[in-house]
Protein backbone atom coordinates (compact mmCIF):
# COMPACT_ATOMS: atom_id res chain seq x y z
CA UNK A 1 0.00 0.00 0.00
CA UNK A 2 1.48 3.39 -0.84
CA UNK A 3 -0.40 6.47 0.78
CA UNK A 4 0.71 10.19 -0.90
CA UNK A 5 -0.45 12.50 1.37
CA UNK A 6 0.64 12.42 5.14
CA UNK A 7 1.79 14.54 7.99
CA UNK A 8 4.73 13.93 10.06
CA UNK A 9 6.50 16.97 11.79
CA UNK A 10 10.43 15.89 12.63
CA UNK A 11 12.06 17.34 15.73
CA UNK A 12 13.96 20.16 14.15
CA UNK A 13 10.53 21.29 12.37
CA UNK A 14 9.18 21.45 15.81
CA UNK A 15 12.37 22.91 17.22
CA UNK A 16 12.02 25.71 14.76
CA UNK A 17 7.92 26.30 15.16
CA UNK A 18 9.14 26.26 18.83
CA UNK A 19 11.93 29.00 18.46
CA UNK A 20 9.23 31.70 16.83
CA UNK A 21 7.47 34.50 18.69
CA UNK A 22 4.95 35.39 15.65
CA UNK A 23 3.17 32.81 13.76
CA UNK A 24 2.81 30.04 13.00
CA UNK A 25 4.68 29.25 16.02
CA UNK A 26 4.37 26.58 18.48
CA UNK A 27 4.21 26.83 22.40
CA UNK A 28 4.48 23.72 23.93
CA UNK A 29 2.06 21.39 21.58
CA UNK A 30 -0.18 24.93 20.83
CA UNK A 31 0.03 25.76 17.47
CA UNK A 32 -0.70 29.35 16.88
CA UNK A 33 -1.13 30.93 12.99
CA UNK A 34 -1.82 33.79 11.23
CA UNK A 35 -5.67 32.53 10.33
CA UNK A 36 -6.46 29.93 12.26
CA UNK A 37 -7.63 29.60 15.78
CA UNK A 38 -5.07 28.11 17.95
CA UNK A 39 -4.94 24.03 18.07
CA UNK A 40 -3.85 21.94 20.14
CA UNK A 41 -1.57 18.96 18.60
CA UNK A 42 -1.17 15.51 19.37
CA UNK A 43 2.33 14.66 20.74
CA UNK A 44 1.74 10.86 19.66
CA UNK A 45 0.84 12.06 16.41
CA UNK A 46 4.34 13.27 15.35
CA UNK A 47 6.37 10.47 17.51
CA UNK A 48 8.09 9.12 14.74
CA UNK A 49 8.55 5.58 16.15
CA UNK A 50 4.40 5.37 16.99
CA UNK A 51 4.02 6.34 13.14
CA UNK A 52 6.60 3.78 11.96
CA UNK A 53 4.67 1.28 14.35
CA UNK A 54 1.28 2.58 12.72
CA UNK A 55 2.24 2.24 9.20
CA UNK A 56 3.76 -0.89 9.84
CA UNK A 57 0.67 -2.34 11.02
CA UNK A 58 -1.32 -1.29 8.11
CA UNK A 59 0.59 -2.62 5.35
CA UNK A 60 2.14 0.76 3.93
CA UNK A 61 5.18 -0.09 1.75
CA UNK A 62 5.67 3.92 1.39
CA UNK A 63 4.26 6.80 2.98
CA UNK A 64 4.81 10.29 1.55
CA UNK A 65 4.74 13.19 4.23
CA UNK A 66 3.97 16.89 3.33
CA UNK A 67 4.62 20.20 4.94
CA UNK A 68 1.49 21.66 6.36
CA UNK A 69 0.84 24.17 3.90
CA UNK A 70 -1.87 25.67 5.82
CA UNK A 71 0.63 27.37 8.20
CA UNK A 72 1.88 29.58 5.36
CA UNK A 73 5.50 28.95 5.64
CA UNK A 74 5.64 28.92 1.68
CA UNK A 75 4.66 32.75 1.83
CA UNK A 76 7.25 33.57 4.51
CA UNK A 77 10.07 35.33 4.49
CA UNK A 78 12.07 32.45 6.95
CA UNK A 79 14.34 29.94 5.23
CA UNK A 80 14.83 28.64 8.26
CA UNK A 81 11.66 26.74 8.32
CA UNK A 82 12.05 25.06 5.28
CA UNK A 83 15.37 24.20 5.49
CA UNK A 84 14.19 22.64 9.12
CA UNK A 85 11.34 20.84 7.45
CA UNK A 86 13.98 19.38 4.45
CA UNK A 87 16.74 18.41 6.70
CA UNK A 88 14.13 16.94 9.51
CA UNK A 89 11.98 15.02 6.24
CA UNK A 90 15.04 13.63 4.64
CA UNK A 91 16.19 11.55 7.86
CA UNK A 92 12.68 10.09 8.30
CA UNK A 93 12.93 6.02 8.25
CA UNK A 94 11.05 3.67 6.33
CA UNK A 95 8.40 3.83 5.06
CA UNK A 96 8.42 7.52 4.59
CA UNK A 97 9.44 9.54 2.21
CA UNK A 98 8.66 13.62 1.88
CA UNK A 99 7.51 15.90 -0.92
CA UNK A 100 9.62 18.92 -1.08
CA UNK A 101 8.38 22.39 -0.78
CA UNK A 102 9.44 25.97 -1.72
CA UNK A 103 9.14 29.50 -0.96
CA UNK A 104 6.48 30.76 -3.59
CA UNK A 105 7.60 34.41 -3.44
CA UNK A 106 10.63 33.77 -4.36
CA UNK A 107 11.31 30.16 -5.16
CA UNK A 108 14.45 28.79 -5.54
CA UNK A 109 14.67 27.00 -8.76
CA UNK A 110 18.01 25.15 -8.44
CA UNK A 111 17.24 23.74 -4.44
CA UNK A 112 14.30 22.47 -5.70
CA UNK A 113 16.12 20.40 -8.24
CA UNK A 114 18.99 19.37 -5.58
CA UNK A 115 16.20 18.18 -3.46
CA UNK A 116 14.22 16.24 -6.15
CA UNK A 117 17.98 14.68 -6.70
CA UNK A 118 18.41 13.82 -3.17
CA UNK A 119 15.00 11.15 -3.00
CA UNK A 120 12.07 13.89 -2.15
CA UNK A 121 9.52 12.18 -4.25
CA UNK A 122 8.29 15.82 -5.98
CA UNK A 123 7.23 19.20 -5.24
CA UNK A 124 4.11 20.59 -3.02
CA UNK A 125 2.63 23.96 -4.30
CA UNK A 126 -0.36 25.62 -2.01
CA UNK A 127 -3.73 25.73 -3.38
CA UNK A 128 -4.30 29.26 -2.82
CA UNK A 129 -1.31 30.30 -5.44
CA UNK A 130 -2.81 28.68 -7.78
CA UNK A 131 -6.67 29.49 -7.42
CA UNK A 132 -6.61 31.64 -11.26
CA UNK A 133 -4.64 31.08 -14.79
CA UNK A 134 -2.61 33.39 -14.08
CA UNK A 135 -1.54 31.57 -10.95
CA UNK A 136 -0.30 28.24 -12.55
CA UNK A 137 1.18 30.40 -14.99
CA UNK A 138 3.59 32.58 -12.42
CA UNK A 139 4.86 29.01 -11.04
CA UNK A 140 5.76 27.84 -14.54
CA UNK A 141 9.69 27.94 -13.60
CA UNK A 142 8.82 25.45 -11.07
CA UNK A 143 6.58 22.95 -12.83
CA UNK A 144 8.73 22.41 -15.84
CA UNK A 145 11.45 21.81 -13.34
CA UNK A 146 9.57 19.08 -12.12
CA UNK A 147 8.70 18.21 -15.18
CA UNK A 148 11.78 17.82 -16.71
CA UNK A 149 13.12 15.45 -13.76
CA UNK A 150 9.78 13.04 -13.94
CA UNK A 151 8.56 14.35 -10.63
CA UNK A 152 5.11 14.87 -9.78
CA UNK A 153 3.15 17.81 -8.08
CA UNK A 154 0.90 17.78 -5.19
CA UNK A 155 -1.48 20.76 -4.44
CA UNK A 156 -2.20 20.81 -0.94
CA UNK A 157 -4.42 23.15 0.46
CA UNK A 158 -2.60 26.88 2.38
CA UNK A 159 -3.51 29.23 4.58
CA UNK A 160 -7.18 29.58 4.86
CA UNK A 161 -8.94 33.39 4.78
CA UNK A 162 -9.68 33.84 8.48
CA UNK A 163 -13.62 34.73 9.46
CA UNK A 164 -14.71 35.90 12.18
CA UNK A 165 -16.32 33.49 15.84
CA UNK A 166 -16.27 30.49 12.59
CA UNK A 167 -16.36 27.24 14.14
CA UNK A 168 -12.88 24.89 14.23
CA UNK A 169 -14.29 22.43 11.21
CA UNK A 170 -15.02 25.84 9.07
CA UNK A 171 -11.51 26.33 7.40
CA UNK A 172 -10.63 22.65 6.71
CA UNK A 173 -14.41 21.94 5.46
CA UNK A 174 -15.10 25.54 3.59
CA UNK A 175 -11.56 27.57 2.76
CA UNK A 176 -9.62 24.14 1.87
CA UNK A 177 -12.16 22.71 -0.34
CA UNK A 178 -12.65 25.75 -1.92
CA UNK A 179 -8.99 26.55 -2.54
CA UNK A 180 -8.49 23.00 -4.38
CA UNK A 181 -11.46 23.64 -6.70
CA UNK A 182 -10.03 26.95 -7.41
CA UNK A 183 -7.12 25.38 -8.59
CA UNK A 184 -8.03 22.60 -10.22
CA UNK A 185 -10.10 24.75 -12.32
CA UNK A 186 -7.60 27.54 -12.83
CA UNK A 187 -5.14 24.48 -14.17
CA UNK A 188 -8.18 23.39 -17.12
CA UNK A 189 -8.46 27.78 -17.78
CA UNK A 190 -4.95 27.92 -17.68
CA UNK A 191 -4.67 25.21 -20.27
CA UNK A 192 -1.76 23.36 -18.35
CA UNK A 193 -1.14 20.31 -20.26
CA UNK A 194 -0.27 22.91 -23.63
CA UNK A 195 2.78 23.89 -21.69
CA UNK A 196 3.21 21.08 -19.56
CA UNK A 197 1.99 17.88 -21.63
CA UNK A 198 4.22 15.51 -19.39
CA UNK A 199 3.80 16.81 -16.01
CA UNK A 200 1.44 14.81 -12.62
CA UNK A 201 -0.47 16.26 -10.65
CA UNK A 202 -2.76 15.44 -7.45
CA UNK A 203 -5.19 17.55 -5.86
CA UNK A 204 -5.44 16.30 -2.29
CA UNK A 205 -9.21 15.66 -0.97
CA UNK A 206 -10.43 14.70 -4.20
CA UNK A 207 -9.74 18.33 -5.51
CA UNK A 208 -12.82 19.85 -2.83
CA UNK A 209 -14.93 17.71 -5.48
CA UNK A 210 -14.42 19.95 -8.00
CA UNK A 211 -14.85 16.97 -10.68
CA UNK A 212 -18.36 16.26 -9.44
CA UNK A 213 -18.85 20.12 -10.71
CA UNK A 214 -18.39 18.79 -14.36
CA UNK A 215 -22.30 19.19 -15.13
CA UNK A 216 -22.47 22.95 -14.39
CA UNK A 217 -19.57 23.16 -16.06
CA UNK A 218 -21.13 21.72 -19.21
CA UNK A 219 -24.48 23.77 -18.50
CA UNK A 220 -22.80 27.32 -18.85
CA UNK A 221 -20.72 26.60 -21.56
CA UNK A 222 -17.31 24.93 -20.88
CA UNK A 223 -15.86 21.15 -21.60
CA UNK A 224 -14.02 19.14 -19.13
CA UNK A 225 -12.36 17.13 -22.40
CA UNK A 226 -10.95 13.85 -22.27
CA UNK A 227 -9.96 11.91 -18.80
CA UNK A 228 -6.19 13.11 -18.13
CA UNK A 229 -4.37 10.21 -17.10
CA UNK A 230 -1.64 12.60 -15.29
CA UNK A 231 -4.24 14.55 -13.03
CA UNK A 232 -4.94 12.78 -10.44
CA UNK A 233 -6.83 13.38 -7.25
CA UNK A 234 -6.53 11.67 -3.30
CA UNK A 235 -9.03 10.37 -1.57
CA UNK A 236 -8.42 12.05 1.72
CA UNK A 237 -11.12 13.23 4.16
CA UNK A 238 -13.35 11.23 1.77
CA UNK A 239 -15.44 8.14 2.23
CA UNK A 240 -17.46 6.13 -0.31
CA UNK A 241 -20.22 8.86 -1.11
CA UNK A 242 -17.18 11.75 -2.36
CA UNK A 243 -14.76 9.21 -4.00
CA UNK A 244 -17.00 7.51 -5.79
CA UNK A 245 -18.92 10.50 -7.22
CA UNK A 246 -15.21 11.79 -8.34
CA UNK A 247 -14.50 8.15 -9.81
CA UNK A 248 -17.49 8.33 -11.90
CA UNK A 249 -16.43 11.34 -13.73
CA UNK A 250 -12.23 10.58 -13.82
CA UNK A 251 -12.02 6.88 -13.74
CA UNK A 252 -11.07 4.91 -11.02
CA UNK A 253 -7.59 5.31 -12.90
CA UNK A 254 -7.20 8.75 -11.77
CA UNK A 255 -7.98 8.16 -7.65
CA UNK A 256 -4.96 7.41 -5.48
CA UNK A 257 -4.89 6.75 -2.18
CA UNK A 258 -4.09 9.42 0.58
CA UNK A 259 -4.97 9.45 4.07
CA UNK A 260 -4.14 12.88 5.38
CA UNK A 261 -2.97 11.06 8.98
CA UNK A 262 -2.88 12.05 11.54
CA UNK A 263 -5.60 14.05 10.70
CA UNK A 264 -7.87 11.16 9.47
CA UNK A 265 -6.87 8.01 8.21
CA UNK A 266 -7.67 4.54 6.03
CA UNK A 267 -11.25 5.10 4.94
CA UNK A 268 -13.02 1.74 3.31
CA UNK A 269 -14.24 3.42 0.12
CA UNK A 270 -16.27 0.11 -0.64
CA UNK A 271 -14.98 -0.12 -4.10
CA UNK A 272 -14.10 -3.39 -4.20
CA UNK A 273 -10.97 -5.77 -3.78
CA UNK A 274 -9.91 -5.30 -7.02
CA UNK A 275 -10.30 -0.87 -7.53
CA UNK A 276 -8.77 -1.06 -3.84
CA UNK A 277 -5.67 -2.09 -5.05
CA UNK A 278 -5.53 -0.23 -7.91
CA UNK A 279 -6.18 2.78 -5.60
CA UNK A 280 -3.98 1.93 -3.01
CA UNK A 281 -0.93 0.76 -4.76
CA UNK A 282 -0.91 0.71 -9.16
CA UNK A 283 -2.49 4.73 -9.11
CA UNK A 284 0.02 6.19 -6.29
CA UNK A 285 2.69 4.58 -7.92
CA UNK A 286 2.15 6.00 -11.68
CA UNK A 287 1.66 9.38 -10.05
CA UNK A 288 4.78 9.07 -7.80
CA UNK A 289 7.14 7.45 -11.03
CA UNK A 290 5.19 7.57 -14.32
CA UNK A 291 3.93 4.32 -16.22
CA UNK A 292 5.50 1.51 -17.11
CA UNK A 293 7.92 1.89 -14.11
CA UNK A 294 9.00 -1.11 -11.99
CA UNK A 295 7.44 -0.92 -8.57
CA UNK A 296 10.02 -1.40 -5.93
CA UNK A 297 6.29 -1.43 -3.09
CA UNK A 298 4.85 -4.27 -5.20
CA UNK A 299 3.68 -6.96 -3.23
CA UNK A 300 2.76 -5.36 0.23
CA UNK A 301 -0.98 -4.21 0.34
């Protein structure tokens, strides 16, 4: 089983968040950001051996962790915290692995590669950058980077818009989902796959179910097109209802399995044996290394 879309904070991330006075910070296990109320984490949930234990116990071959884009840290001006996040990531044991991340206002082309050279699986890009054409289109450096070294992309969601007395479920449930349909639809405006014909993608959380959108799209004048079978969407925070709404429209081809742990975790989407495995091992892998790539996870479900 391969799962694309976890969080795992090492101790020098935490030793950084810890060493801030303005947000995101972290005092004790209170996380504090710019836009979010604070929350209180889970020690257990960033123990590295308890996660090993975890993922050994379900069967994962290969776990990709994330930075939590939420917190902003792409938009900040501190190195510091991505450098903590990279050096922390890359000693992770088995079965993880990391995506790597960069600063979006002013990204730094030739780290990026170093990092995709040194076993980061590919690059995450927040949601929120990308929510028009023009977007996709300012991070074009970046993507035919990735592009060019067979990595994949992940668009996770960023910092959410804060509102006012909103309840703690509001920005994960509202300003996430709403920042991955904003993207996914700027990429179709944007015309992505003219530039970048080679490139993966994945919208975590099933892209806030923008595919099930695909009607009204029709109804006021666009075209979805053909299924892409680079774009590809997780199935975190999603049970059977929301995955297989989204596997109507893309194929079951297109659906890879991400848990979004420790913030949720293995969800039966009641697909059956047979789309289970393709979801859980046969998808995540063509996203993480292209088709007709040996599988070095085959054989562990």
């Amino acid at each position: 089983m391969i799962d694309v879309h976890q969080h795992l904070w090492p101790a020098e991330f935490v030793d950084r968040l810890r060493a801030r006075r303005t947000p995101p910070y972290l005092d004790g296990w209170t996380l504090h950001t710019e836009t979010e109320a604070p929350y209180e984490i889970d020690p257990a949930a960033h123990a590295v051996d308890k996660r090993v234990a975890l993922e050994r116990d379900a069967g994962t071959a290969l776990a990709v962790v994330s930075l939590s884009s939420p917190l902003g840290i792409e938009q900040l001006d501190d190195a510091s915290l991505l450098d903590a996040w990279h050096v922390g990531a890359a000693g992770l044991p088995r079965p993880f692995k990391a995506w790597a991340s960069v600063s979006v206002v002013d990204p730094d082309v030739r780290g990026l590669e170093t990092l995709l050279g040194k076993g980061f699986v590919g690059l995450q890009l927040p949601a929120q950058v990308l929510g028009t054409p023009a977007g996709w289109n300012a991070h074009g450096e970046l993507l035919a980077t990735v592009e060019r070294l067979n990595k994949p992309v992940l668009v996770h969601p960023g910092a959410a818009v804060p509102v006012d007395e909103s309840p703690g479920w509001w920005a994960p449930v509202v300003d996430y989902s709403s920042q991955l349909q904003a993207a996914w639809w700027a990429w179709h405006a944007y015309g992505g796959r003219r530039d970048f014909p080679r490139l993966r993608i994945c919208f975590v959380a099933a892209a806030g179910l923008a595919p099930v959108h695909h009607e009204r799209l029709t109804a006021r004048g666009g075209r979805l097109g053909t299924i892409d079978p680079n774009l590809y969407v997780d199935t975190s925070s999603y049970g059977p209802q929301g995955i297989d709404a989204v596997a109507r429209i893309l194929g079951i081809d297109q659906v890879v399995h991400g848990t979004d742990r420790p913030y949720a975790g293995i969800t039966d989407h009641r697909q059956g044996a047979a789309a289970t495995a393709v979801i859980r091992h046969d998808n995540p892998h063509r996203l993480l290394h292209g088709a007709g790539q040996p599988s070095p996870e085959r054989g562990v479900q």
